[in-house]
Protein backbone atom coordinates (compact mmCIF):
# COMPACT_ATOMS: atom_id res chain seq x y z
CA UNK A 1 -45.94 -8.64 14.39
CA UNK A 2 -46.06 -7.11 17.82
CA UNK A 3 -49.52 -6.89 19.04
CA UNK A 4 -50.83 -5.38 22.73
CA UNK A 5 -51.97 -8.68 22.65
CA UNK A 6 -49.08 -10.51 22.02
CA UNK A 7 -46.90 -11.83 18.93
CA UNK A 8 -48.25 -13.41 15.49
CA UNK A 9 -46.81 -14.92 12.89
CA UNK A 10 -47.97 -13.40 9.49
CA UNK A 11 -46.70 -13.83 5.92
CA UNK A 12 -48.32 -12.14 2.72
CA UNK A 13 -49.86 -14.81 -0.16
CA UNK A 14 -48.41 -16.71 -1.71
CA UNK A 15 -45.82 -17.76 0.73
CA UNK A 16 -42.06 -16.72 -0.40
CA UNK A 17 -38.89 -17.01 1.75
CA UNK A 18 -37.44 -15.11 -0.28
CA UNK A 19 -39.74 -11.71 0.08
CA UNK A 20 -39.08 -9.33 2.27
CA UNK A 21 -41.80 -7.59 2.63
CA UNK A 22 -44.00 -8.19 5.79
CA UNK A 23 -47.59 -8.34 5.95
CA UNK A 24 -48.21 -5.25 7.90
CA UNK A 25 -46.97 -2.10 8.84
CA UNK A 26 -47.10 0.80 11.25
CA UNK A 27 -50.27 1.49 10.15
CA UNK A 28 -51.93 -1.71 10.76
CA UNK A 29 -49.51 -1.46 14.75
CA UNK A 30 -50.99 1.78 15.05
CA UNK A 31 -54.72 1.18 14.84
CA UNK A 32 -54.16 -2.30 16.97
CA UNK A 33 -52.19 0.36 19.98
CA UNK A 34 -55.03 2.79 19.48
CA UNK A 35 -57.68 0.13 20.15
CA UNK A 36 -56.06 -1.03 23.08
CA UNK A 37 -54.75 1.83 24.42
CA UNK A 38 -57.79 3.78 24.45
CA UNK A 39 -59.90 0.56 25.78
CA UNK A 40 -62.02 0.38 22.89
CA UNK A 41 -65.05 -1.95 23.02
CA UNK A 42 -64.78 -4.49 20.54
CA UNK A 43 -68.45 -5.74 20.98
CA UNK A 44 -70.96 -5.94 18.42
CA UNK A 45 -70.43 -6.59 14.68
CA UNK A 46 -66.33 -5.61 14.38
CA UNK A 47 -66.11 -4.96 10.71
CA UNK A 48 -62.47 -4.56 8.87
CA UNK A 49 -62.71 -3.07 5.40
CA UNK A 50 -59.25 -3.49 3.79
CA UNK A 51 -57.08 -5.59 5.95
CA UNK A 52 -54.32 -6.21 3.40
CA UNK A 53 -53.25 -9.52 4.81
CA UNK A 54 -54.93 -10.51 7.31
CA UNK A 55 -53.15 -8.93 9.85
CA UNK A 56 -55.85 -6.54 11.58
CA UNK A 57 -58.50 -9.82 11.50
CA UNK A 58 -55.76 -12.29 13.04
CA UNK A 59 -55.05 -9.79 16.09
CA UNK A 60 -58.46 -9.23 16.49
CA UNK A 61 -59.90 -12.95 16.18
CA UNK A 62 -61.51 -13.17 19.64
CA UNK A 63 -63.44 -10.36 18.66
CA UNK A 64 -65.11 -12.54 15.56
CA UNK A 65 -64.56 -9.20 13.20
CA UNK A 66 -66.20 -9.55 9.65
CA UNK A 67 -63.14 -8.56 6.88
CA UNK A 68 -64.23 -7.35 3.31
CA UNK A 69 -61.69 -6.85 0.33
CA UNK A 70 -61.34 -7.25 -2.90
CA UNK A 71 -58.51 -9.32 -2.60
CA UNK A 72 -58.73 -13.24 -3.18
CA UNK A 73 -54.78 -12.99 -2.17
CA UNK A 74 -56.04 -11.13 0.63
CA UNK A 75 -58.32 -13.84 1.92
CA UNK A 76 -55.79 -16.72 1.17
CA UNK A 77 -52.85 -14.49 3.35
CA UNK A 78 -55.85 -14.03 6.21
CA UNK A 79 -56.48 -17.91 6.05
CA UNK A 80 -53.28 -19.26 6.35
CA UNK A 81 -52.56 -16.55 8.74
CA UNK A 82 -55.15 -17.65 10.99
CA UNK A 83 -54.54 -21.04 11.30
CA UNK A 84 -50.72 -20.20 11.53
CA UNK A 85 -51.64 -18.58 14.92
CA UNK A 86 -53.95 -21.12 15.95
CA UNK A 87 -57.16 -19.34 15.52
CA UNK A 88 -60.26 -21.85 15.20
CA UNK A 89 -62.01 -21.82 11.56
CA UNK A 90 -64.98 -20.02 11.53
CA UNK A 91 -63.88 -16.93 13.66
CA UNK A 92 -63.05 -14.35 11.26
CA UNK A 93 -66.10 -13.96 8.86
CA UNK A 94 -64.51 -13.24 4.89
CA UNK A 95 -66.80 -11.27 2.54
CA UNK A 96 -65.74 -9.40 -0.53
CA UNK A 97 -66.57 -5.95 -1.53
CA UNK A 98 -69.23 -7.42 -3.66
CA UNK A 99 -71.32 -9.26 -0.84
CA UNK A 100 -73.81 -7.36 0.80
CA UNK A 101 -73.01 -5.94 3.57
CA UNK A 102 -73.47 -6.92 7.59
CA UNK A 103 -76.89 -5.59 8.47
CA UNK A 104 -75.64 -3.54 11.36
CA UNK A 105 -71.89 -2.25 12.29
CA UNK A 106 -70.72 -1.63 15.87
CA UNK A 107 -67.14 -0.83 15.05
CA UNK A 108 -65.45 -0.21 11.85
CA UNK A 109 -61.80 -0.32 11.42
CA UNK A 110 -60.76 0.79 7.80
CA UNK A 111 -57.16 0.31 6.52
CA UNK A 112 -57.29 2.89 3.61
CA UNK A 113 -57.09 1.40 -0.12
CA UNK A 114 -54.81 2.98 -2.49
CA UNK A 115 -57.90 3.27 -4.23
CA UNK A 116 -59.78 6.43 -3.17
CA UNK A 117 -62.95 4.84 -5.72
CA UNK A 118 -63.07 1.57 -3.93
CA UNK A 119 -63.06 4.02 -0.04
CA UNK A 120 -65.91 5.97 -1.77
CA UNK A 121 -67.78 2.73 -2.68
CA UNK A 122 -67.39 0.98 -0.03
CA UNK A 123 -68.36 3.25 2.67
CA UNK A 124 -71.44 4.32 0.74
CA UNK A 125 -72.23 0.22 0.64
CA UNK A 126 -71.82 0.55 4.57
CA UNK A 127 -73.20 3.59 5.90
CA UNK A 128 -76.30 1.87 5.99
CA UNK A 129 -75.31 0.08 9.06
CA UNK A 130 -73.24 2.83 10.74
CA UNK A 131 -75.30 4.06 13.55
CA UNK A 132 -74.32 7.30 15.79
CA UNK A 133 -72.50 4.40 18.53
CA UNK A 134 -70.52 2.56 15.99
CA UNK A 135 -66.56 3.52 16.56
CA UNK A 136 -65.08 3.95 13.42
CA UNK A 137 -60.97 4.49 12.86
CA UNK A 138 -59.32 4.09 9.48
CA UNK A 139 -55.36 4.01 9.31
CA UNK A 140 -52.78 4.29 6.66
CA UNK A 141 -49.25 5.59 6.17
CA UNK A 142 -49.31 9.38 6.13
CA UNK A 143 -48.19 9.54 2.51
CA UNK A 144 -51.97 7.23 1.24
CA UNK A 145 -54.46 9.93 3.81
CA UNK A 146 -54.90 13.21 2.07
CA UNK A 147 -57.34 15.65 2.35
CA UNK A 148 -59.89 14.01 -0.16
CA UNK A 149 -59.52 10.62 1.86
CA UNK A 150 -60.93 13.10 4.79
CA UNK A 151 -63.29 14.60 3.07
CA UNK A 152 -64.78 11.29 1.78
CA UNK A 153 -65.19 10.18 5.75
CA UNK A 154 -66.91 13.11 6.70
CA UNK A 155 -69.18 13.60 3.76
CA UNK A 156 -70.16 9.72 3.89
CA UNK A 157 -70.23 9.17 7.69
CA UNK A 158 -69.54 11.99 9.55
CA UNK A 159 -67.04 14.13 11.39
CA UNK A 160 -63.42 13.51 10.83
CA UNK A 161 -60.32 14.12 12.55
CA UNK A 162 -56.56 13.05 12.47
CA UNK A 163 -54.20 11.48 14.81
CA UNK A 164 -50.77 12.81 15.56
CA UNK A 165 -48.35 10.87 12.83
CA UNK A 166 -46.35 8.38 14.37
CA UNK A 167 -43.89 6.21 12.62
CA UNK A 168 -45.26 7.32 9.36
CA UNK A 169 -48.45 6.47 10.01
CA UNK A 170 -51.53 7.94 11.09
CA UNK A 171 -54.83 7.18 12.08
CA UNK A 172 -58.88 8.62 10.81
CA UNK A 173 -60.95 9.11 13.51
CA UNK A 174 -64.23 9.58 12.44
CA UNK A 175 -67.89 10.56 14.54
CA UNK A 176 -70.69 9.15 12.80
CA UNK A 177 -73.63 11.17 11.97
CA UNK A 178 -76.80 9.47 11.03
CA UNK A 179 -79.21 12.22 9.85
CA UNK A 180 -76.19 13.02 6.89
CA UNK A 181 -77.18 13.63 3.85
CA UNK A 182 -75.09 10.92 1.66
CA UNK A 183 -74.70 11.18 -1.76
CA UNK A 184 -76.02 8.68 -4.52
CA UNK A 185 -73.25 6.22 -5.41
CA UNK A 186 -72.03 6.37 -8.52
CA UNK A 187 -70.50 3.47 -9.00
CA UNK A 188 -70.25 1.58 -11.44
CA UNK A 189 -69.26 3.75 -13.50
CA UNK A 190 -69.72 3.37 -17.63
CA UNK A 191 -68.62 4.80 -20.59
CA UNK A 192 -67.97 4.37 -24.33
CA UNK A 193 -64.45 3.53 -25.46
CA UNK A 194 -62.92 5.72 -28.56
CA UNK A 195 -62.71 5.09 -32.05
CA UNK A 196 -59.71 3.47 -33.47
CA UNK A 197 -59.25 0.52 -30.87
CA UNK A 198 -60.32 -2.10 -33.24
CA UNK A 199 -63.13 -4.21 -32.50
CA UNK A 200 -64.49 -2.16 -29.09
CA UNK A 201 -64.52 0.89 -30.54
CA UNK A 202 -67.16 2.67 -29.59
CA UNK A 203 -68.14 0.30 -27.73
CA UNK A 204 -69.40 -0.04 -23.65
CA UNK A 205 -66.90 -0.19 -20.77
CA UNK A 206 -68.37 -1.19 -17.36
CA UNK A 207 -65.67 -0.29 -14.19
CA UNK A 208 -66.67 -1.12 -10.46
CA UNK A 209 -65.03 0.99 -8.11
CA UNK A 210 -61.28 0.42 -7.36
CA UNK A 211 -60.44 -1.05 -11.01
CA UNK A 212 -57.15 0.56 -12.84
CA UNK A 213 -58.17 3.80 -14.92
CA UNK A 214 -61.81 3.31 -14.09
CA UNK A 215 -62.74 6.79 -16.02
CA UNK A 216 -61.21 6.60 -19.76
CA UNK A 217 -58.93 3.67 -21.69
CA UNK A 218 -55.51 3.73 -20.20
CA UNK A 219 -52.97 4.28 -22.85
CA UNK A 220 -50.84 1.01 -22.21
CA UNK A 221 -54.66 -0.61 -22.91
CA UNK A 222 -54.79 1.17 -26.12
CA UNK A 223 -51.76 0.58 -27.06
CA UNK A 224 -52.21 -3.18 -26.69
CA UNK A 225 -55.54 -3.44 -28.48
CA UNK A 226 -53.98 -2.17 -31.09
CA UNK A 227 -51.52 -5.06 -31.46
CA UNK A 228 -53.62 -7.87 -30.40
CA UNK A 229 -52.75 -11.38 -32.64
CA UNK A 230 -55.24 -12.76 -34.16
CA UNK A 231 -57.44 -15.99 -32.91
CA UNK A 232 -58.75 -18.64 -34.53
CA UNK A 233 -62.05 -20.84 -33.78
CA UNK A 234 -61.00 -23.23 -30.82
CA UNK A 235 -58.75 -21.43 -29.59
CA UNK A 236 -59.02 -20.63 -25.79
CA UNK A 237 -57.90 -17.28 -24.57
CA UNK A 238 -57.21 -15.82 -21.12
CA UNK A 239 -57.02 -12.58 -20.51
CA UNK A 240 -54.79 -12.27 -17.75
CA UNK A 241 -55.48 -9.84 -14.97
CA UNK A 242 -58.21 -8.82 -17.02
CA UNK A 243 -58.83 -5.43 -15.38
CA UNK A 244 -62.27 -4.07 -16.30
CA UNK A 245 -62.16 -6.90 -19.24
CA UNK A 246 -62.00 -5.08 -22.03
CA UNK A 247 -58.82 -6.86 -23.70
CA UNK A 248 -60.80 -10.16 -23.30
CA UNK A 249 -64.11 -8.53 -24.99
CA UNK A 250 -61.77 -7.34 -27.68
CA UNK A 251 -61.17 -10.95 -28.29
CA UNK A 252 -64.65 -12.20 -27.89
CA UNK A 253 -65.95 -9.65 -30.60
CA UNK A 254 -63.09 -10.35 -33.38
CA UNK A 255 -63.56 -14.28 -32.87
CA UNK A 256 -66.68 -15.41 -31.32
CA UNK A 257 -65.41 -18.80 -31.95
CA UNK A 258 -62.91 -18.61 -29.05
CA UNK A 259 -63.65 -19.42 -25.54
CA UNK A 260 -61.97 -16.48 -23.71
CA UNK A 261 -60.98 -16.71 -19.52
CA UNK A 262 -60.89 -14.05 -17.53
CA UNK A 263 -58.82 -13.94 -14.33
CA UNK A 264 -58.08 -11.16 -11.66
CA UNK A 265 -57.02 -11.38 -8.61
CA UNK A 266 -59.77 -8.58 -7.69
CA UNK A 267 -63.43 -9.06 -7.32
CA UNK A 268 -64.32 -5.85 -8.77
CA UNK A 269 -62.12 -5.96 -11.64
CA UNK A 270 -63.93 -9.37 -12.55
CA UNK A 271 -67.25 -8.08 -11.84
CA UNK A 272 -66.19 -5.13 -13.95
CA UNK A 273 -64.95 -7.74 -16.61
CA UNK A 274 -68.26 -10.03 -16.63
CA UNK A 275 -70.58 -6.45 -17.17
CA UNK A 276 -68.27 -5.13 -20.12
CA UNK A 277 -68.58 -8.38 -21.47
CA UNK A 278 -72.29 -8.74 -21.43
CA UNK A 279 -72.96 -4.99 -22.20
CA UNK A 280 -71.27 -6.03 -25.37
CA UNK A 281 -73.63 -8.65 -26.02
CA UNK A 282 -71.73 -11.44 -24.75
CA UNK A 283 -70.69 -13.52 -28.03
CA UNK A 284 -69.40 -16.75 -27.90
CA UNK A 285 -68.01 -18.66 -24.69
CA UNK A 286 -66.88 -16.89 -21.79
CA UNK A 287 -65.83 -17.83 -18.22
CA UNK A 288 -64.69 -15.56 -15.71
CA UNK A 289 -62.83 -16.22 -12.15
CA UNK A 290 -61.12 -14.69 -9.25
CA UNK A 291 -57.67 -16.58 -8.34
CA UNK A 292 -54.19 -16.13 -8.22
CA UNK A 293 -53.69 -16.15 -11.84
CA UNK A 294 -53.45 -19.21 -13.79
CA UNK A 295 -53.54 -21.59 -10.30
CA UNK A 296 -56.21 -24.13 -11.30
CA UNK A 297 -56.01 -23.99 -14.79
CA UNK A 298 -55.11 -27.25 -16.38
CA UNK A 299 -51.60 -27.23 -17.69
CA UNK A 300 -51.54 -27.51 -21.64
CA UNK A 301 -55.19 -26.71 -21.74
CA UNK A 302 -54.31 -22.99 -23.08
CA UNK A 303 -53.65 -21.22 -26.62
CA UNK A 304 -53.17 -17.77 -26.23
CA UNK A 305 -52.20 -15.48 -22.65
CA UNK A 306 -52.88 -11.64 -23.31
CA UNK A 307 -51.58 -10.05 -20.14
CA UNK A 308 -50.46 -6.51 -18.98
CA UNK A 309 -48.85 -7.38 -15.17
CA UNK A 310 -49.28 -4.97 -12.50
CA UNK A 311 -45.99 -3.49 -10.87
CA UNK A 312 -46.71 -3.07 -7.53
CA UNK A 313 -48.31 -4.52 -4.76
CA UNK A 314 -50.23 -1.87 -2.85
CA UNK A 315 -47.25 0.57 -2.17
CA UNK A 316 -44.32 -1.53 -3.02
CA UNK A 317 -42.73 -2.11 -6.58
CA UNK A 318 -42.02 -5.39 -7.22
CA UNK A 319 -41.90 -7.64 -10.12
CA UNK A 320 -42.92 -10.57 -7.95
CA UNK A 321 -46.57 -10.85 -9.54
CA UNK A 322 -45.63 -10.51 -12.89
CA UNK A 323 -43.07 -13.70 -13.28
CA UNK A 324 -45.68 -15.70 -10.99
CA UNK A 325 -47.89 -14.51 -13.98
CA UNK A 326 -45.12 -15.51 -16.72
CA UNK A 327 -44.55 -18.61 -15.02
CA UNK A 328 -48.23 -19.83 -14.57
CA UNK A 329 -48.66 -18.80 -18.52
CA UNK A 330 -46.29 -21.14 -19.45
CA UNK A 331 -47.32 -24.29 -17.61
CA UNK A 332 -51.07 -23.46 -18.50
CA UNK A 333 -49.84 -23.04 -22.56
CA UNK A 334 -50.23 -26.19 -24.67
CA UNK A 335 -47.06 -26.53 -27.02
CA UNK A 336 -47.23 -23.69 -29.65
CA UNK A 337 -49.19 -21.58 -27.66
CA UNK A 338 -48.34 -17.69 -26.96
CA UNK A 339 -47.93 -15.21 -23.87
CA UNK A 340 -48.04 -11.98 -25.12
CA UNK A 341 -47.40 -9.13 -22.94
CA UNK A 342 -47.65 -5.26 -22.14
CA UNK A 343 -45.26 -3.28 -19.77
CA UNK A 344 -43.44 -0.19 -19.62
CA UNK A 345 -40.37 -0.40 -21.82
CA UNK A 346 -38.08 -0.07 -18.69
CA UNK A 347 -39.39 -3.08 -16.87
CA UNK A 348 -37.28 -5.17 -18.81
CA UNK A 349 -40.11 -8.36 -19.07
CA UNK A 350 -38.36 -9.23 -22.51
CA UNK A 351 -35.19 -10.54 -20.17
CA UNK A 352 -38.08 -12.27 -18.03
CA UNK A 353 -38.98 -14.18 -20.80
CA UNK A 354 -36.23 -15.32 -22.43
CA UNK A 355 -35.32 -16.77 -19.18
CA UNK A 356 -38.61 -18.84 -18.54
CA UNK A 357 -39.80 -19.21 -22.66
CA UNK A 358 -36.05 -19.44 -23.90
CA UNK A 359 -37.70 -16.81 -26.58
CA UNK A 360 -38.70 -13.36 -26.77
CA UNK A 361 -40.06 -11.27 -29.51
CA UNK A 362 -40.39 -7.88 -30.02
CA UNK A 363 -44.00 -7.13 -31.34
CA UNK A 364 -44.83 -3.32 -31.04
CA UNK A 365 -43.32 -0.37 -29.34
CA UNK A 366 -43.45 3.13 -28.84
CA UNK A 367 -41.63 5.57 -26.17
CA UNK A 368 -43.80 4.52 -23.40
CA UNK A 369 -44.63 0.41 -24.09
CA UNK A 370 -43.37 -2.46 -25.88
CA UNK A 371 -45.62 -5.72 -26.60
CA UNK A 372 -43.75 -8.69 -26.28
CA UNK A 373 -44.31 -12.62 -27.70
CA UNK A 374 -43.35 -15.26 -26.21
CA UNK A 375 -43.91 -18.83 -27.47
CA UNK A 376 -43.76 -22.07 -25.63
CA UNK A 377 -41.34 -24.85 -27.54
């Protein structure tokens, strides 16, 4: 990436030579021109909510910025993207969205989520610490700002204006306002799941900002707790990608006896996970843990995978993360053991599957999903 500043090296997490995709784009090139080109004063606590690789932190390492997302990938890509360019540990401090907050911002730079939740959230964590000198400038491609993701700046912080577009891109340039008003924030958010989904029904649903379908059961969730095999005392389950955890909980309740693991690759959606669970009462043994999917999980040490893979990666479609996800399922499956799956009918994971497991059964369908078995010989 070209920066006023010079040229890094940046890939996303984990490593492939064989992606494409970069770890930045005009919108990250745009904010990095703006600050230079308008002489901005990177002094103070630099805070970067968002950075989706690393790329914002790495060009602005001198400055000792403070990143927060909810991305463990995210803060693997921003390590190994700092020490590819040389930067000395230590000078990019790496907090989640579920750490408190720095005490006091002088300059936020926010590279807007897909999630308009998680924005919300987040900027209601830090208003706290905007004061009426703090610069603050989000960016995005013109197709993720709309009019809400304007409204949310000015109603949380302050007034808000827009850049000219360029390249597709635009930036948020926002005046804070101290004496605002700001609203109470509402998340987490809970509810009570439906009848008819087997052993949660009825039961309580816990979603931090920024988790998938944080308002109601998604149908492809339904649809899957519907069909879910059962377990048997022993066993060990991991729900993988566990969202707001309610697939694992489903588990937990119909077999106490099982020791259930929940992975995401998001902090909320683990956070979200661990507070369903408990709400629920918490039977039997449960762990839960951020990570790139199964990575440090013993190989063999598994019985069942329940997993419904995401399809894209922020903006992008790609099947990339689900077949790391298929993959890591079956080295982490003892002999016997089972990956079922959910996905859209027209993903095609069945062909996935038969490729990796040499198997692939056809559990339940309708027009929209298909659950899919998969058992390691």
């Amino acid at each position: 990436m070209t920066t006023p500043w010079g040229e890094l090296a940046l890939a996303r997490f984990p490593e492939d030579p064989r992606d494409r995709l970069r770890a930045w784009d005009a919108s990250d090139e745009y904010l990095l021109r703006h600050l230079a080109d308008r002489d901005v004063r990177l002094s103070g606590t630099v805070v970067v909510l968002g950075d989706r690789w690393g790329a914002l932190v790495t060009a602005l390492a001198r400055h000792r910025p403070v990143q927060i997302t909810d991305s463990f990938l995210t803060q693997e890509a921003t390590r190994a993207n700092l020490a590819r360019n040389g930067v000395e540990p230590g000078a990019v401090s790496l907090l989640t969205t579920r750490d408190a907050p720095p005490e006091r911002v002088d300059v936020l730079l926010v590279r807007v989520p897909k999630s308009l939740a998680l924005l919300e959230d987040q900027l209601l964590r830090l208003a706290p610490a905007v004061h009426a000198g703090t610069v603050v400038v989000g960016t995005g491609m013109v197709k993720e700002i709309h009019t809400s993701t304007l409204e949310l700046f000015a109603r949380i912080l302050g007034p808000t204006r827009t850049s000219p577009a360029e390249r597709k891109a635009r930036l948020i340039l926002c005046t804070p306002d101290p004496s605002l008003e700001r609203p109470a924030n509402p998340w987490p958010y809970r509810y009570a799941l439906p009848e008819g989904v087997g052993p949660v029904s009825g039961r309580a649903v816990v979603n931090h900002a920024g988790v998938f379908c944080a308002d109601r059961l998604d149908i492809g969730t339904r649809f899957f707790l519907a069909h879910l095999p059962p377990t048997r005392g022993g066993q060990r389950v991991v729900d993988l990608g566990c969202g707001n955890g309610v697939v694992g909980t489903a588990v937990a309740l119909a077999g106490p006896a099982a020791e259930v693991l929940f992975v995401d690759e998001s902090f909320q959606a683990v956070a979200s996970a661990e507070a369903t669970y408990r709400a629920n009462g918490g039977p039997g043994h449960a762990e839960f843990r951020v990570g790139d999917g199964l990575a440090g999980v013993a190989s063999g040490s598994v019985d069942l995978v329940l997993n419904n893979p995401p399809f894209h990666s922020h903006q992008a479609t790609t099947d990339a993360t689900a077949w790391r996800m298929f993959t890591g399922a079956r080295r982490a499956l003892r002999p016997g053991g089972e990956l079922w799956v959910i996905g859209n009918r027209h993903l095609g994971y069945h062909v996935k599957l038969r490729r990796l497991f040499g198997n692939s059964r056809l559990v339940a369908s309708d027009p929209k999903f298909v659950v899919l078995k998969a058992v390691k010989r």
